[in-house]
PDB file of N, CA and C in Angstrom:
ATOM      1  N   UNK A   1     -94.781  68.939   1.793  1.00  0.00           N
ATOM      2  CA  UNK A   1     -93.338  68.821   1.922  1.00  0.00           C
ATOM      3  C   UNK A   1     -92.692  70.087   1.347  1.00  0.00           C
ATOM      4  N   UNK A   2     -92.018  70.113   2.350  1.00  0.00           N
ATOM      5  CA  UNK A   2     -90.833  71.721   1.262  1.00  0.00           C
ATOM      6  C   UNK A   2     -89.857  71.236   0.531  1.00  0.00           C
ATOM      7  N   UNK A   3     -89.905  72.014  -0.285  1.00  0.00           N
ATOM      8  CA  UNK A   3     -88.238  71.752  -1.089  1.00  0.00           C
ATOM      9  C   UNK A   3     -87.343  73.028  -0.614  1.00  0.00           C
ATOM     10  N   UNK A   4     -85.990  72.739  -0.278  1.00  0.00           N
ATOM     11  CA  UNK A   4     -84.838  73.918  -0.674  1.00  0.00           C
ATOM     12  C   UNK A   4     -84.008  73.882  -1.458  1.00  0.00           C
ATOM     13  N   UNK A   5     -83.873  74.842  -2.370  1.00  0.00           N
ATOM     14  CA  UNK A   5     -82.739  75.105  -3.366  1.00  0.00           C
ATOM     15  C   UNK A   5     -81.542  75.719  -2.975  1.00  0.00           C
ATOM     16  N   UNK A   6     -80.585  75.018  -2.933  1.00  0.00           N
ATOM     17  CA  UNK A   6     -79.587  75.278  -2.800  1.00  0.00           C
ATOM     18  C   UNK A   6     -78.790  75.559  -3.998  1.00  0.00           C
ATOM     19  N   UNK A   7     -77.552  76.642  -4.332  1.00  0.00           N
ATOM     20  CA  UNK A   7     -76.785  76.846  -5.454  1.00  0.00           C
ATOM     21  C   UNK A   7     -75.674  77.052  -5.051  1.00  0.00           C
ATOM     22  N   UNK A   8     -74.640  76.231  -5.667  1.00  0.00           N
ATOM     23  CA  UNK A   8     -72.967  76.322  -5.524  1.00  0.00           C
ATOM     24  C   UNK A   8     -72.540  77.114  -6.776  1.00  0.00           C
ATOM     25  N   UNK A   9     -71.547  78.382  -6.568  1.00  0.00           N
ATOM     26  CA  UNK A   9     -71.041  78.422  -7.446  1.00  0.00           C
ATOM     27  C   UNK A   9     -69.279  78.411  -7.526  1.00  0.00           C
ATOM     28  N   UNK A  10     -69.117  77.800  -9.007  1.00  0.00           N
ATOM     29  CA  UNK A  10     -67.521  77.458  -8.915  1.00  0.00           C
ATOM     30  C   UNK A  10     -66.728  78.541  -9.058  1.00  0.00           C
ATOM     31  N   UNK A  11     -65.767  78.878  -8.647  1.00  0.00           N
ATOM     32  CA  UNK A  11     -64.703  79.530  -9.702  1.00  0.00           C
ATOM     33  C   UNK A  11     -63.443  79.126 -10.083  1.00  0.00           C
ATOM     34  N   UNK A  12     -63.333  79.111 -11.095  1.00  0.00           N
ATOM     35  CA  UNK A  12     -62.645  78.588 -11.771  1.00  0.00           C
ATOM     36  C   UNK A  12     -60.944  79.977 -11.783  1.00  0.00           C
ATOM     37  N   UNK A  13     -59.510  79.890 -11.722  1.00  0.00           N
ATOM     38  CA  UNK A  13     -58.936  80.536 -12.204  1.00  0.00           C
ATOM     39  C   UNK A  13     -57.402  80.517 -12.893  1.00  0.00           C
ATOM     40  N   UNK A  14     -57.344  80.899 -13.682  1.00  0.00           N
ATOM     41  CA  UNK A  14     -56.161  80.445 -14.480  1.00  0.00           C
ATOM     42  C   UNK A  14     -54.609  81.184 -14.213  1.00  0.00           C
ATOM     43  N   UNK A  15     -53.247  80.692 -14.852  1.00  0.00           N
ATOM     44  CA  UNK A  15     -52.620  81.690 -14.599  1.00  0.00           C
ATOM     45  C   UNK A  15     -51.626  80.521 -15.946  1.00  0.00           C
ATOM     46  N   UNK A  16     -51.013  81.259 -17.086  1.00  0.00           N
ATOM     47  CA  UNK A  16     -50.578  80.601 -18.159  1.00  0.00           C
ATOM     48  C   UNK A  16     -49.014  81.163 -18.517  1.00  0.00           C
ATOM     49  N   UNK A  17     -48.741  80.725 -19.140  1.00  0.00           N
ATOM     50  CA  UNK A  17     -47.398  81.235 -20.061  1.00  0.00           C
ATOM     51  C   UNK A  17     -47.378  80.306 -21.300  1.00  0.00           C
ATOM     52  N   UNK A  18     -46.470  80.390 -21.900  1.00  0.00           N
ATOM     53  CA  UNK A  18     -46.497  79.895 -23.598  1.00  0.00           C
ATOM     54  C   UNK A  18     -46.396  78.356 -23.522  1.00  0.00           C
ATOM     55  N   UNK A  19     -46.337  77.663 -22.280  1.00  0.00           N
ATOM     56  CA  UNK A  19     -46.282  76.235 -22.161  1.00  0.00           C
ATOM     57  C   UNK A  19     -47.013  75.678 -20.841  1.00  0.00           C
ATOM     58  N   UNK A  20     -47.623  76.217 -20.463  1.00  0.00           N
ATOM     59  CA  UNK A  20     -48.213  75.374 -19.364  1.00  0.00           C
ATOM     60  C   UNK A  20     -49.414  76.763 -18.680  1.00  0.00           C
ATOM     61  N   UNK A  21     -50.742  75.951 -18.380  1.00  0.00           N
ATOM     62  CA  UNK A  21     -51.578  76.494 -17.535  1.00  0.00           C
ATOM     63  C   UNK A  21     -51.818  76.182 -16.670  1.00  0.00           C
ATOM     64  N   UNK A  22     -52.407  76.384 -15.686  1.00  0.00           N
ATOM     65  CA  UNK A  22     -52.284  76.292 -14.261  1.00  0.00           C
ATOM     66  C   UNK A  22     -53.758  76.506 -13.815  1.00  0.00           C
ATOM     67  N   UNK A  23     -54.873  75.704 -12.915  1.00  0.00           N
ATOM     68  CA  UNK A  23     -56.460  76.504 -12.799  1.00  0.00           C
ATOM     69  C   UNK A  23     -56.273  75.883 -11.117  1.00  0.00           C
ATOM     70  N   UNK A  24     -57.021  76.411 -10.598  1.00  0.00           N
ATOM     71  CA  UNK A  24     -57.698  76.367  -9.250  1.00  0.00           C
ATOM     72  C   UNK A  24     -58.931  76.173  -9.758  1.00  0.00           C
ATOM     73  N   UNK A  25     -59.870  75.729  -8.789  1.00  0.00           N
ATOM     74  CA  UNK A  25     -61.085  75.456  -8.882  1.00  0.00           C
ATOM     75  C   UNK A  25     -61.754  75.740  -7.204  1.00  0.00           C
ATOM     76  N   UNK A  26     -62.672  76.277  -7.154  1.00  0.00           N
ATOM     77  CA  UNK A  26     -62.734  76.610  -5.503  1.00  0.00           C
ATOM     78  C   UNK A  26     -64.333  76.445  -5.699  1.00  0.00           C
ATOM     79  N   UNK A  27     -64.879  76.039  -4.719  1.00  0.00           N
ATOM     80  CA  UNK A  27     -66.618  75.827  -4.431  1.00  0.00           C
ATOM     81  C   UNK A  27     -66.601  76.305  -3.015  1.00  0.00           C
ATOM     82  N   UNK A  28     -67.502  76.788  -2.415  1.00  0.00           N
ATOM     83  CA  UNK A  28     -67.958  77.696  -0.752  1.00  0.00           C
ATOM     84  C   UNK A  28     -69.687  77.169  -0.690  1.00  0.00           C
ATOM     85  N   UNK A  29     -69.497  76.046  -0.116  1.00  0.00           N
ATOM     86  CA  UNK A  29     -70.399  75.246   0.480  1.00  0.00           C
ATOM     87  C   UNK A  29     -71.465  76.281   1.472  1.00  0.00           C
ATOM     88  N   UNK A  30     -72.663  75.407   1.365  1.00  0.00           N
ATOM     89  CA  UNK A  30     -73.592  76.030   2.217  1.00  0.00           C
ATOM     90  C   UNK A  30     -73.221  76.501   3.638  1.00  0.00           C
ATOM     91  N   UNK A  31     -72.670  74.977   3.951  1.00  0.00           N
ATOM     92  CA  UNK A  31     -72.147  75.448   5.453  1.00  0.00           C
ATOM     93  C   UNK A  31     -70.935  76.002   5.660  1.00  0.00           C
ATOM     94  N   UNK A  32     -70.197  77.277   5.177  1.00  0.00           N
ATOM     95  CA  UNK A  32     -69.529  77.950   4.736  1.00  0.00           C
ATOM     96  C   UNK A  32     -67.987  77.214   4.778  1.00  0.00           C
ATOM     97  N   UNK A  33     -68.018  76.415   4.628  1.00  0.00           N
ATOM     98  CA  UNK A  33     -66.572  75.483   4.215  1.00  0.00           C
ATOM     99  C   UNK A  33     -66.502  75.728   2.295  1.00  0.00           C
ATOM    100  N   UNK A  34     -64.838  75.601   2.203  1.00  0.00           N
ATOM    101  CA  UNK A  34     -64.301  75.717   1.093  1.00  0.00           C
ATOM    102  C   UNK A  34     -63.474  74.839   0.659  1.00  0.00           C
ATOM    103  N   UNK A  35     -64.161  74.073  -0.878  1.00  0.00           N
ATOM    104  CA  UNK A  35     -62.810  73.035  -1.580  1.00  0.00           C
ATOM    105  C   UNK A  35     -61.817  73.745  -2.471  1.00  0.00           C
ATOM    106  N   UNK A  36     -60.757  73.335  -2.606  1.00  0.00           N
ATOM    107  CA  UNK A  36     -60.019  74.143  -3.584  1.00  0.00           C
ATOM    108  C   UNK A  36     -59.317  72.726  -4.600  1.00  0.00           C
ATOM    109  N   UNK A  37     -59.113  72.625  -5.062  1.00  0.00           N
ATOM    110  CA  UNK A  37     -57.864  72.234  -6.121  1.00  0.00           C
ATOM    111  C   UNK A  37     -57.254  72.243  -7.486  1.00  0.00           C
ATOM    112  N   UNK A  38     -56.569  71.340  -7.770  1.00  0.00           N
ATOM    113  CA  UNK A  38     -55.398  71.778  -8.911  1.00  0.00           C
ATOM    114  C   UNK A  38     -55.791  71.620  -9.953  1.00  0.00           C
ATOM    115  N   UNK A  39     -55.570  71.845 -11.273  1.00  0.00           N
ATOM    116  CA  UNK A  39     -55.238  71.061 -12.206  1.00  0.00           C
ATOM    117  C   UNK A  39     -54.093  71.755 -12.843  1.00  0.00           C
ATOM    118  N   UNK A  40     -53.255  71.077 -14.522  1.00  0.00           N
ATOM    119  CA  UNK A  40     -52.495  71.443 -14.685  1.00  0.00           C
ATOM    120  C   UNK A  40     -52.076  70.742 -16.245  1.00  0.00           C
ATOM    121  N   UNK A  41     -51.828  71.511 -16.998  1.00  0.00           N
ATOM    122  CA  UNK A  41     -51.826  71.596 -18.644  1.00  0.00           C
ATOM    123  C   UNK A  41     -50.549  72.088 -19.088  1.00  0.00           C
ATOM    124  N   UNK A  42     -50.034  70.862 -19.962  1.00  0.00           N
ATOM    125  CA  UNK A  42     -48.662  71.546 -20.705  1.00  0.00           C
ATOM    126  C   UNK A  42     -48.757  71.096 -22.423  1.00  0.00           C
ATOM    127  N   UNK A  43     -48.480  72.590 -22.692  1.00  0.00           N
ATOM    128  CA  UNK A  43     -48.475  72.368 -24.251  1.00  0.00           C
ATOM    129  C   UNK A  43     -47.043  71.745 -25.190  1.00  0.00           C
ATOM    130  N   UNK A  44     -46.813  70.624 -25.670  1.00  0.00           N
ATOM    131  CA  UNK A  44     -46.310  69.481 -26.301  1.00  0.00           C
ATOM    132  C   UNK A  44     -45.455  70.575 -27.662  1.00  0.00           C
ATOM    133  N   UNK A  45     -44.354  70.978 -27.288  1.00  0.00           N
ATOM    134  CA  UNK A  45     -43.485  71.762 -28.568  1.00  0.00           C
ATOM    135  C   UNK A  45     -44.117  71.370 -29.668  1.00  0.00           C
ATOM    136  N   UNK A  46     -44.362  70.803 -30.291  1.00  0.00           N
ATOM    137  CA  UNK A  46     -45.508  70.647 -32.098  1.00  0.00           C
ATOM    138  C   UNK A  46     -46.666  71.023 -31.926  1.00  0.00           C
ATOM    139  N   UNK A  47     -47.215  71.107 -30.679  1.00  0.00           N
ATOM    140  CA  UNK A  47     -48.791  71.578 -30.879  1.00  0.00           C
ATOM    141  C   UNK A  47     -48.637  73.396 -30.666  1.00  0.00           C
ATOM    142  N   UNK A  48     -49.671  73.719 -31.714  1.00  0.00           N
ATOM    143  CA  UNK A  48     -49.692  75.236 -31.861  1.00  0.00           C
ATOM    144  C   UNK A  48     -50.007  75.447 -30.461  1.00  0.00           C
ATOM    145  N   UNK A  49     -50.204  77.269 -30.527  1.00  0.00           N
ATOM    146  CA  UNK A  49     -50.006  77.978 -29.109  1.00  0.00           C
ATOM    147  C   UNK A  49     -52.158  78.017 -29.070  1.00  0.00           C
ATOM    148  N   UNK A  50     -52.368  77.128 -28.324  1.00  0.00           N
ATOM    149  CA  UNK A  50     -54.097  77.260 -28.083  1.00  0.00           C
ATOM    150  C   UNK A  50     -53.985  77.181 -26.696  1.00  0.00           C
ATOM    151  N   UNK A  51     -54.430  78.538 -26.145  1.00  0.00           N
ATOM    152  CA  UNK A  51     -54.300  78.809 -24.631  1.00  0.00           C
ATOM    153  C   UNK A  51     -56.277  78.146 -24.177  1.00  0.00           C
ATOM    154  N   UNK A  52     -56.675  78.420 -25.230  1.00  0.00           N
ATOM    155  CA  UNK A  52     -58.262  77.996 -24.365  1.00  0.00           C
ATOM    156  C   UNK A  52     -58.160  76.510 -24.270  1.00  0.00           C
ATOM    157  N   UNK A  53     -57.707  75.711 -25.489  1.00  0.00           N
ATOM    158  CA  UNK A  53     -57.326  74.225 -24.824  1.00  0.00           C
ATOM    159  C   UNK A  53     -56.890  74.157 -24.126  1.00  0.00           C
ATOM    160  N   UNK A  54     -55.943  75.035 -23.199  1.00  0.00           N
ATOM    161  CA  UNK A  54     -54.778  73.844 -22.071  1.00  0.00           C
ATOM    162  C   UNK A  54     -55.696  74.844 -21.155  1.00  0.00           C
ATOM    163  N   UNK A  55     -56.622  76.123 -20.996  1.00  0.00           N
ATOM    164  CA  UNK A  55     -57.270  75.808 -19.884  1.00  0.00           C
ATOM    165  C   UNK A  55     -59.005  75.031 -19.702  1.00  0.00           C
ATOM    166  N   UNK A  56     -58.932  74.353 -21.191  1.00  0.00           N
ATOM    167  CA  UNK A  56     -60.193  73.866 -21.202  1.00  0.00           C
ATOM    168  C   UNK A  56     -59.161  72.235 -20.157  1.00  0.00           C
ATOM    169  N   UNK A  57     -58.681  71.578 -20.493  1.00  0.00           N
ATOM    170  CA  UNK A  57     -57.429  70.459 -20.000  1.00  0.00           C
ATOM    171  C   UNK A  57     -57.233  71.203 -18.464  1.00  0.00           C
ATOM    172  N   UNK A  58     -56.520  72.278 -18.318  1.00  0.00           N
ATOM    173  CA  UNK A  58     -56.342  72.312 -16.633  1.00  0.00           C
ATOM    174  C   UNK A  58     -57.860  72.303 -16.072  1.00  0.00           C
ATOM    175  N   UNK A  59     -58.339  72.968 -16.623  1.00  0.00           N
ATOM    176  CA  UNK A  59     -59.585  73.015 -15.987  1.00  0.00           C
ATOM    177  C   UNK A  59     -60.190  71.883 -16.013  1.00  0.00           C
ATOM    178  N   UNK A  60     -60.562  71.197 -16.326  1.00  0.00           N
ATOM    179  CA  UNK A  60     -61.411  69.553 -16.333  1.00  0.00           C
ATOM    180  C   UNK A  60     -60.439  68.896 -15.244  1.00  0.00           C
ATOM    181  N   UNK A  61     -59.326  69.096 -15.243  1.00  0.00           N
ATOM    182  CA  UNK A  61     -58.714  68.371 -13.818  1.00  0.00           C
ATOM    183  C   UNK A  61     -58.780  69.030 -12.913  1.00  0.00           C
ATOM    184  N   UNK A  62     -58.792  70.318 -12.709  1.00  0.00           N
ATOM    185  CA  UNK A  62     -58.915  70.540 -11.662  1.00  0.00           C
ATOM    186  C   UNK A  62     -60.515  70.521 -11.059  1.00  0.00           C
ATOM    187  N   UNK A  63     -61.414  70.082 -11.781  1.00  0.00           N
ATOM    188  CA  UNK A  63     -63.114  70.132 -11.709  1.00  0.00           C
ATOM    189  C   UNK A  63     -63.367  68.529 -11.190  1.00  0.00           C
ATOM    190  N   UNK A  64     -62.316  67.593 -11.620  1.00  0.00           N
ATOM    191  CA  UNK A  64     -62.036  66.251 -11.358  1.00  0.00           C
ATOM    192  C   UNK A  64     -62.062  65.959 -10.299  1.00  0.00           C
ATOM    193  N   UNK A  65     -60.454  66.790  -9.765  1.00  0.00           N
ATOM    194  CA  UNK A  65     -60.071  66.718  -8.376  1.00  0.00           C
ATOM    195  C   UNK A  65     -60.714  67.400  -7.126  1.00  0.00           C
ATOM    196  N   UNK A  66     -61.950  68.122  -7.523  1.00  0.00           N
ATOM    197  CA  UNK A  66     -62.962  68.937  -6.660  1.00  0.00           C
ATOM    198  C   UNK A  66     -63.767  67.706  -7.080  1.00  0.00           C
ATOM    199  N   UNK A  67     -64.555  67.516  -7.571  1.00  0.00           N
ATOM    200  CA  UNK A  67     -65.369  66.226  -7.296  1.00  0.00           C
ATOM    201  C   UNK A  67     -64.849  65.041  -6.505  1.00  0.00           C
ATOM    202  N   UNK A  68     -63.564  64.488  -6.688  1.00  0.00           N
ATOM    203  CA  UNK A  68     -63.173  63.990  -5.583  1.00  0.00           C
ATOM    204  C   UNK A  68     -62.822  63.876  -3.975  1.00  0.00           C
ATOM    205  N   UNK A  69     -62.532  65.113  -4.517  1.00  0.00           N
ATOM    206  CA  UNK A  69     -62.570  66.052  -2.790  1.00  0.00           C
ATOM    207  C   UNK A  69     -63.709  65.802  -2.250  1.00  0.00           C
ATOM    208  N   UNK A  70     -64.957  66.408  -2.823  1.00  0.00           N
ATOM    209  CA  UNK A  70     -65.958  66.481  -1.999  1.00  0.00           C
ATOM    210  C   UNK A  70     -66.825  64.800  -2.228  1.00  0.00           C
ATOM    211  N   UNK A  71     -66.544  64.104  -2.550  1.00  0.00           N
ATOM    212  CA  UNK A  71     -66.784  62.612  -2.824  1.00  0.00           C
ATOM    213  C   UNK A  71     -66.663  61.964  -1.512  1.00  0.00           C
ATOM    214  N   UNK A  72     -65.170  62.167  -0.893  1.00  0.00           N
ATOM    215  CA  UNK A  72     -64.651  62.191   0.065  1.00  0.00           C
ATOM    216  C   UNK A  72     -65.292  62.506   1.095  1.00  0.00           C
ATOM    217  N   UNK A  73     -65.454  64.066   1.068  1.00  0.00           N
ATOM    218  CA  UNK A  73     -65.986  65.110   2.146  1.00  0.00           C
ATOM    219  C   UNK A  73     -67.218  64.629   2.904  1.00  0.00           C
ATOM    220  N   UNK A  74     -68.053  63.929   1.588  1.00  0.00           N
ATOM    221  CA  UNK A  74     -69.131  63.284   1.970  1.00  0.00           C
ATOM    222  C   UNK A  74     -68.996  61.876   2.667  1.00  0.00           C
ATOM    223  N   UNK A  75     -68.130  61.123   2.051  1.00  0.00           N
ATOM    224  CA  UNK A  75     -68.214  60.007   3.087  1.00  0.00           C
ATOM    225  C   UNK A  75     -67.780  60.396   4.318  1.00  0.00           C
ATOM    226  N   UNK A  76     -66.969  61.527   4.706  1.00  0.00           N
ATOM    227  CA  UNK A  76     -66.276  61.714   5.918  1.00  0.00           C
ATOM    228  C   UNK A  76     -67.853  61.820   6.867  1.00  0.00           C
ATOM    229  N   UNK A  77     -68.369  62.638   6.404  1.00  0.00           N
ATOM    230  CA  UNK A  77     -69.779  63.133   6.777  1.00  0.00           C
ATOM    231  C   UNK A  77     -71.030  62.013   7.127  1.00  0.00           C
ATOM    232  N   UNK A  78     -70.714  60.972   6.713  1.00  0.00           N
ATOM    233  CA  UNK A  78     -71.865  59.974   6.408  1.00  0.00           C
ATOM    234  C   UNK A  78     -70.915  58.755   7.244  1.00  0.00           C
ATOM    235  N   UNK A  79     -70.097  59.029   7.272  1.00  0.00           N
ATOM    236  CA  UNK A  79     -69.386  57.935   8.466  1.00  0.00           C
ATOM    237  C   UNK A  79     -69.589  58.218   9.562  1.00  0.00           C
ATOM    238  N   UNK A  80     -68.907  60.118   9.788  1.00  0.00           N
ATOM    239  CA  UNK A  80     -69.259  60.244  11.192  1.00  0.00           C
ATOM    240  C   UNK A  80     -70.785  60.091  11.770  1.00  0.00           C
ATOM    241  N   UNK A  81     -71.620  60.341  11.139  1.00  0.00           N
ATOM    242  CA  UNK A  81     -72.777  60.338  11.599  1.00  0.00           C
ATOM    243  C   UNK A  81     -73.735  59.228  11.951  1.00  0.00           C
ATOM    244  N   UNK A  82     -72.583  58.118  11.265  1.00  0.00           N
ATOM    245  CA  UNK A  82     -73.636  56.626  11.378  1.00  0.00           C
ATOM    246  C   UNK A  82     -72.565  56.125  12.443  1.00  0.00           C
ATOM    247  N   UNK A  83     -71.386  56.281  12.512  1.00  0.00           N
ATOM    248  CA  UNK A  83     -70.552  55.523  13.229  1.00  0.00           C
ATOM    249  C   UNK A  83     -69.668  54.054  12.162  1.00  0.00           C
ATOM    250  N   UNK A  84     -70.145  54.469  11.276  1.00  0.00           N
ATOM    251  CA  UNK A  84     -69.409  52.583  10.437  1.00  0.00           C
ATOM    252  C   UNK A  84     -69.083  53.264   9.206  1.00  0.00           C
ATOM    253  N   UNK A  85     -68.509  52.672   8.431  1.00  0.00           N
ATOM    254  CA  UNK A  85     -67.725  53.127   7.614  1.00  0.00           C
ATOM    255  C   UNK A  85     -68.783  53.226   6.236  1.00  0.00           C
ATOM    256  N   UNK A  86     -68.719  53.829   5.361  1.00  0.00           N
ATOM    257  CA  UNK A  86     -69.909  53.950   4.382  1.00  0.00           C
ATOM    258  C   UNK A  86     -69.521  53.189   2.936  1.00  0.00           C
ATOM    259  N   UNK A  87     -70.206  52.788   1.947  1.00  0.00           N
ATOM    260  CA  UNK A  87     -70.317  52.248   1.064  1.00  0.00           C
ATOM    261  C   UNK A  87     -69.844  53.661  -0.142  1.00  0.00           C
ATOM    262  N   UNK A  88     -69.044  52.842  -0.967  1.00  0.00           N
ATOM    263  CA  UNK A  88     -68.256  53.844  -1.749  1.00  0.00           C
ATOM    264  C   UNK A  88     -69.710  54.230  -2.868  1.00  0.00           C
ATOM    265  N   UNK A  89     -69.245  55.864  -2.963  1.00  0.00           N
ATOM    266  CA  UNK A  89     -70.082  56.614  -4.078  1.00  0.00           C
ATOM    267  C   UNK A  89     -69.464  56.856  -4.895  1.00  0.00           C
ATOM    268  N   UNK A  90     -69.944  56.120  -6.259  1.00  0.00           N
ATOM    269  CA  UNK A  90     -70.131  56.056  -7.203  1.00  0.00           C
ATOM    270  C   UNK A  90     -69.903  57.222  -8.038  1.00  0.00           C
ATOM    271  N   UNK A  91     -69.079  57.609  -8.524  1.00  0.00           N
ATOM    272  CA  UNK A  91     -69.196  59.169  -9.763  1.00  0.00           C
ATOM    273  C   UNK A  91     -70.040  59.098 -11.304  1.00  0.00           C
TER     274      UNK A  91
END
């Protein structure tokens, strides 16, 4: 039997100011399709200025909402191909 290795890589990118960060998250699939999405972090007037927390926070949502995406992507994929609707996957 063969095995293939396949490798995704993410990128992750930020864009901040003194109250809120902002990340994209993008993955480029084997079969050259692309997910993208959001996340989004606001820093609370009493909490000090910690820019790697609010993009450690945007970032985990937007890593969220790419796992969901492609959660999705896959049932779209596994429906069309059987014809019936597929059994929900599990995260």
């Amino acid at each position: 039997m063969m095995h293939t290795t396949v490798g995704w890589h993410v990128e992750l990118e930020f864009q901040e100011d003194e109250t809120h960060t902002r990340a994209v998250a993008m993955v480029r699939l084997s079969d050259g399709s692309e997910v993208r999405a959001h996340g989004h972090a606001s820093r609370h007037n009493s909490d000090s200025h910690q820019p790697r927390v609010g993009e450690e926070i945007a970032g985990a949502r937007a890593l969220n909402e790419l796992a969901m995406q492609l959660l999705t992507k896959a049932h779209g994929e596994i429906d069309s191909a059987s014809g019936r609707t597929s059994h929900s996957i599990n995260v």
